[in-house]
PDB file of N, CA and C in Angstrom:
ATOM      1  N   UNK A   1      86.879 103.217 107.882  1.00  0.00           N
ATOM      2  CA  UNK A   1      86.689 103.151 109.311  1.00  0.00           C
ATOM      3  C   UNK A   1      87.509 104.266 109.953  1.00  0.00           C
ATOM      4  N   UNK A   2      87.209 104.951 111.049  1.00  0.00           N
ATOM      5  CA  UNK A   2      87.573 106.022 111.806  1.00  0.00           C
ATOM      6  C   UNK A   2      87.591 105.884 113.137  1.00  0.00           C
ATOM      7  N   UNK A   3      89.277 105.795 113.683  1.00  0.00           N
ATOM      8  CA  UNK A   3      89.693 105.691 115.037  1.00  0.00           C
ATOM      9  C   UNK A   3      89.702 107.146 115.860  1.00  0.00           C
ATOM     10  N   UNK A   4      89.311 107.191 116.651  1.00  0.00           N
ATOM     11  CA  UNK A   4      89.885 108.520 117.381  1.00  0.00           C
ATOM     12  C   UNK A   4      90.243 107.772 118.540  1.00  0.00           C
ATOM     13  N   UNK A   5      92.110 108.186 118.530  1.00  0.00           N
ATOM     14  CA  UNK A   5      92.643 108.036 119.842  1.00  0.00           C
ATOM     15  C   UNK A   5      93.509 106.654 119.774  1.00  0.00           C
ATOM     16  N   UNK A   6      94.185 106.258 118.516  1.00  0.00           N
ATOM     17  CA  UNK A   6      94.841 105.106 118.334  1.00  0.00           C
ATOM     18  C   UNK A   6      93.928 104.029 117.719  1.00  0.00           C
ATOM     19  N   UNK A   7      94.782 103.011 116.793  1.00  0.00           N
ATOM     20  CA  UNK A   7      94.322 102.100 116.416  1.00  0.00           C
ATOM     21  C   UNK A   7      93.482 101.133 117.189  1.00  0.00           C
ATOM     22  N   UNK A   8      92.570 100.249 116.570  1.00  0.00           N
ATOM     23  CA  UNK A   8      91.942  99.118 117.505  1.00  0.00           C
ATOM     24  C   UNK A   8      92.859  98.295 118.668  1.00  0.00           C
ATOM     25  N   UNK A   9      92.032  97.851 119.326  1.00  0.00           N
ATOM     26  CA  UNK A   9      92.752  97.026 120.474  1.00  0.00           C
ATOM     27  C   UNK A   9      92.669  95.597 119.985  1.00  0.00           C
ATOM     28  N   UNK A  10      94.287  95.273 119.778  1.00  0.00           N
ATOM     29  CA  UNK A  10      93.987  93.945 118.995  1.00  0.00           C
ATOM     30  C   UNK A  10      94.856  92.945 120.575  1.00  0.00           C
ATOM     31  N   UNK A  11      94.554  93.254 121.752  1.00  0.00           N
ATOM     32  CA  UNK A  11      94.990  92.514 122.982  1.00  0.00           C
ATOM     33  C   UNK A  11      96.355  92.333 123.029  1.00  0.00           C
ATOM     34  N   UNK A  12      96.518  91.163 123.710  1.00  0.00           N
ATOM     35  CA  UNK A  12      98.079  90.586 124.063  1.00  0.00           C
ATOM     36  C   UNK A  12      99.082  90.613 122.911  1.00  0.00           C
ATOM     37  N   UNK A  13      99.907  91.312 122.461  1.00  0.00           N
ATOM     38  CA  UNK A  13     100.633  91.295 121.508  1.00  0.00           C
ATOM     39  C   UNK A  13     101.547  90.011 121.315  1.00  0.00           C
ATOM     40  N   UNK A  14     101.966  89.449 122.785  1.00  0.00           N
ATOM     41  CA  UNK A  14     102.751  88.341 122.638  1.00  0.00           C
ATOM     42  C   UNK A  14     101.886  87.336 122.061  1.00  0.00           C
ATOM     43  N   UNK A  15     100.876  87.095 122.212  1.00  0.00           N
ATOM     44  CA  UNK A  15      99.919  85.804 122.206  1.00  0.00           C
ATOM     45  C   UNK A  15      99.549  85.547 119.637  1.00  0.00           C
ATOM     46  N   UNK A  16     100.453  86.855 119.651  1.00  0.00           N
ATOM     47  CA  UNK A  16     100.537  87.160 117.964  1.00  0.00           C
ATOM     48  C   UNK A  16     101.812  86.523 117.500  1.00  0.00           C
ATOM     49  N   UNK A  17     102.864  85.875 118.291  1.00  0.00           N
ATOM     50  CA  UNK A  17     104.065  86.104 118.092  1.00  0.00           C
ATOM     51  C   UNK A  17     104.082  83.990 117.205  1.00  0.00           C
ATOM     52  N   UNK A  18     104.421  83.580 116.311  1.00  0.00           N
ATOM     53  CA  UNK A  18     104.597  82.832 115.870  1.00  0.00           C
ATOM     54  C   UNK A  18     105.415  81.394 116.610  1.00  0.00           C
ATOM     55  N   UNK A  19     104.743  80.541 116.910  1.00  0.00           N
ATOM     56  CA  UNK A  19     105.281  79.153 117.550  1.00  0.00           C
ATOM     57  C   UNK A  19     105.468  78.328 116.805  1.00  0.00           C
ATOM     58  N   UNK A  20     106.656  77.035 117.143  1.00  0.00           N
ATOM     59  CA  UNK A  20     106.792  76.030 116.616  1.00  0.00           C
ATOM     60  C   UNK A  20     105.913  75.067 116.942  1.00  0.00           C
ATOM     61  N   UNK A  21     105.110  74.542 116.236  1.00  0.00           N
ATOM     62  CA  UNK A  21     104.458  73.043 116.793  1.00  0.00           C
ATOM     63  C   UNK A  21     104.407  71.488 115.715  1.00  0.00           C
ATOM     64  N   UNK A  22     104.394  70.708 116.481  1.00  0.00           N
ATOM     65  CA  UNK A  22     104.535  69.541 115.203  1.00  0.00           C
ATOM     66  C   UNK A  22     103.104  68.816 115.239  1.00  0.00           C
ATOM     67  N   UNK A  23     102.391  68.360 114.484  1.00  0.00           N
ATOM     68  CA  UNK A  23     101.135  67.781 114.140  1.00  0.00           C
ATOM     69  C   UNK A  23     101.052  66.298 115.121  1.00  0.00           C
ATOM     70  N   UNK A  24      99.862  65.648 115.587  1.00  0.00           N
ATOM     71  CA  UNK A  24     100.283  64.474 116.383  1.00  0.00           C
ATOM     72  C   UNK A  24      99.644  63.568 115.202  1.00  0.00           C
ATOM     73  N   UNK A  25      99.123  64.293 114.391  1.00  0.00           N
ATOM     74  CA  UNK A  25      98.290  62.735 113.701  1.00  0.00           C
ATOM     75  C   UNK A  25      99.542  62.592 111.998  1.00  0.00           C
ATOM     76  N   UNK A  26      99.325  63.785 111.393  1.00  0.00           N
ATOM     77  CA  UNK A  26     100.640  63.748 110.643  1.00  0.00           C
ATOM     78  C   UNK A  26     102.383  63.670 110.512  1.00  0.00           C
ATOM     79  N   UNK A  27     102.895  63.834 111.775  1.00  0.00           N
ATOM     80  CA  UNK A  27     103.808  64.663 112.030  1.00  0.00           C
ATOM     81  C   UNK A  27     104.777  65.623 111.166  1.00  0.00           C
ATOM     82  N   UNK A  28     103.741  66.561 111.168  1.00  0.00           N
ATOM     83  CA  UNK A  28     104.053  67.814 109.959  1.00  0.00           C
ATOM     84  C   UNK A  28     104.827  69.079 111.073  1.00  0.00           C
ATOM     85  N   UNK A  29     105.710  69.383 110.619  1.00  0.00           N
ATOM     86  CA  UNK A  29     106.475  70.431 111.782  1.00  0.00           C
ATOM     87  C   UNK A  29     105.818  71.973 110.860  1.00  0.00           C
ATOM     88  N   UNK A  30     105.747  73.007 111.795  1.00  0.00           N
ATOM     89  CA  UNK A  30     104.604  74.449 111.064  1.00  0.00           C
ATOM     90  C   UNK A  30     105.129  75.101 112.366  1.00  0.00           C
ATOM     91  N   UNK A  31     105.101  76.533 112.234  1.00  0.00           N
ATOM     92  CA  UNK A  31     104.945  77.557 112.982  1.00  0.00           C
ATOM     93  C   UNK A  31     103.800  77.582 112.517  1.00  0.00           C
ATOM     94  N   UNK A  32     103.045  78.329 114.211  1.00  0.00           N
ATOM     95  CA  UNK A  32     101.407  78.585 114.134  1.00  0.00           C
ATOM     96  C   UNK A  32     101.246  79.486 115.110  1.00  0.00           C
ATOM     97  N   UNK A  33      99.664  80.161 114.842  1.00  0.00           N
ATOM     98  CA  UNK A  33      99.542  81.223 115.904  1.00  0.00           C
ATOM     99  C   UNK A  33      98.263  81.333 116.220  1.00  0.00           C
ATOM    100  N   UNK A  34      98.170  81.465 117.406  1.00  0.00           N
ATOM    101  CA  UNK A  34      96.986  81.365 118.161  1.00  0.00           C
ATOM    102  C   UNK A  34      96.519  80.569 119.351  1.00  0.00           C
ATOM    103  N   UNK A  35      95.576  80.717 119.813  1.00  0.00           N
ATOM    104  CA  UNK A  35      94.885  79.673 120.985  1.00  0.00           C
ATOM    105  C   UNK A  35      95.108  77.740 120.335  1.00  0.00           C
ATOM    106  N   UNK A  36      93.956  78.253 118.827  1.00  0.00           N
ATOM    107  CA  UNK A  36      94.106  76.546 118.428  1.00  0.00           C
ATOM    108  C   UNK A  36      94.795  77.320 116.653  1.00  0.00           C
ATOM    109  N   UNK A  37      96.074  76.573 116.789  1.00  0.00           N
ATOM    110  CA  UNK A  37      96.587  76.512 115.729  1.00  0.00           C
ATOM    111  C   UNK A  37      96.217  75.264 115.236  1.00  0.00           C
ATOM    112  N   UNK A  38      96.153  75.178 113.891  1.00  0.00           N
ATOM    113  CA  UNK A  38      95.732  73.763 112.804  1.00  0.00           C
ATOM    114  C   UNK A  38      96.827  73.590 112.096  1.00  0.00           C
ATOM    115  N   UNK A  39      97.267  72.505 111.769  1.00  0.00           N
ATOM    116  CA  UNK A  39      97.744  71.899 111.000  1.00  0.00           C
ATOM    117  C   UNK A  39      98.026  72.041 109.346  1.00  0.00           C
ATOM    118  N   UNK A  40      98.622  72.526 108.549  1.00  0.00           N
ATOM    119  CA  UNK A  40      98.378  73.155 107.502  1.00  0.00           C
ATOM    120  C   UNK A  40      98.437  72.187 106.453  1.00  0.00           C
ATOM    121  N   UNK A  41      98.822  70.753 106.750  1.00  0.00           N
ATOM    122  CA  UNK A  41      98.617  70.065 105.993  1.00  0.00           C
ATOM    123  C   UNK A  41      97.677  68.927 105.959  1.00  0.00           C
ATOM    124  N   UNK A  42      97.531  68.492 107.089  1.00  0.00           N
ATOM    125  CA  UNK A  42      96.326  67.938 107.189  1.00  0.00           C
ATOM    126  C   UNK A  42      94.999  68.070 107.661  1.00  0.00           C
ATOM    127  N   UNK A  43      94.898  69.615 108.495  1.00  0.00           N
ATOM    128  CA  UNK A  43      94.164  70.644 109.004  1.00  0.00           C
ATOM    129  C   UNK A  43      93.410  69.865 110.286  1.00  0.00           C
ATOM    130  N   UNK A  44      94.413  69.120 110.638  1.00  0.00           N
ATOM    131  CA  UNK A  44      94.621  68.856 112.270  1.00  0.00           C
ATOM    132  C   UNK A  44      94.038  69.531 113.639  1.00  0.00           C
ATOM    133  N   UNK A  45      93.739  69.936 114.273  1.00  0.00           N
ATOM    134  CA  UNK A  45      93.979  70.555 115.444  1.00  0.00           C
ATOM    135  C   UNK A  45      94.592  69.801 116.571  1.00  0.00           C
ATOM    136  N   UNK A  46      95.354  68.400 116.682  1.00  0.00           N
ATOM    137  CA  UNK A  46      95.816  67.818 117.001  1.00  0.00           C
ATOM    138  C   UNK A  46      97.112  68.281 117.325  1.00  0.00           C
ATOM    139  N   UNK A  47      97.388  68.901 117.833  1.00  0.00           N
ATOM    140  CA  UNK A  47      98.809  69.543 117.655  1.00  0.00           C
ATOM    141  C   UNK A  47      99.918  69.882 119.002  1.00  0.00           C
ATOM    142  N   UNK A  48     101.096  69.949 119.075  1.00  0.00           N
ATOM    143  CA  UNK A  48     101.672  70.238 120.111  1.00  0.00           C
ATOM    144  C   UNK A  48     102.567  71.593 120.194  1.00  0.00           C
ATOM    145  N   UNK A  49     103.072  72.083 120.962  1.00  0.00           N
ATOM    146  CA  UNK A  49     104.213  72.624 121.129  1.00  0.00           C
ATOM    147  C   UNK A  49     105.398  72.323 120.950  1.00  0.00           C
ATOM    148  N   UNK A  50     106.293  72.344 119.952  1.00  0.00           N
ATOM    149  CA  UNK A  50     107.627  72.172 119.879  1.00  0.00           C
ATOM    150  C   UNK A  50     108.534  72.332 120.460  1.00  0.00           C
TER     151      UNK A  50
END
């Protein structure tokens, strides 16, 4: 693949940055990233902010 003029636009850089959240149906504690982070152990989307 071939950029001219800088790499792709991958948006909000903060919105990349790794969060704490704990699971509501497991309570599995995970850093996650994204809009809908999942659950990595029970693959949840049930989830909160820490």
């Amino acid at each position: 693949m071939c950029t001219v003029g800088g790499g792709p636009d991958i948006g909000n850089i903060e919105a990349l940055v790794a969060k704490d959240y704990e699971c509501l149906d497991c309570k599995s504690k995970f850093k996650g990233m994204g809009r809908r982070p999942m659950c990595p152990s029970c693959q949840s989307r049930n989830v909160k902010a820490a």
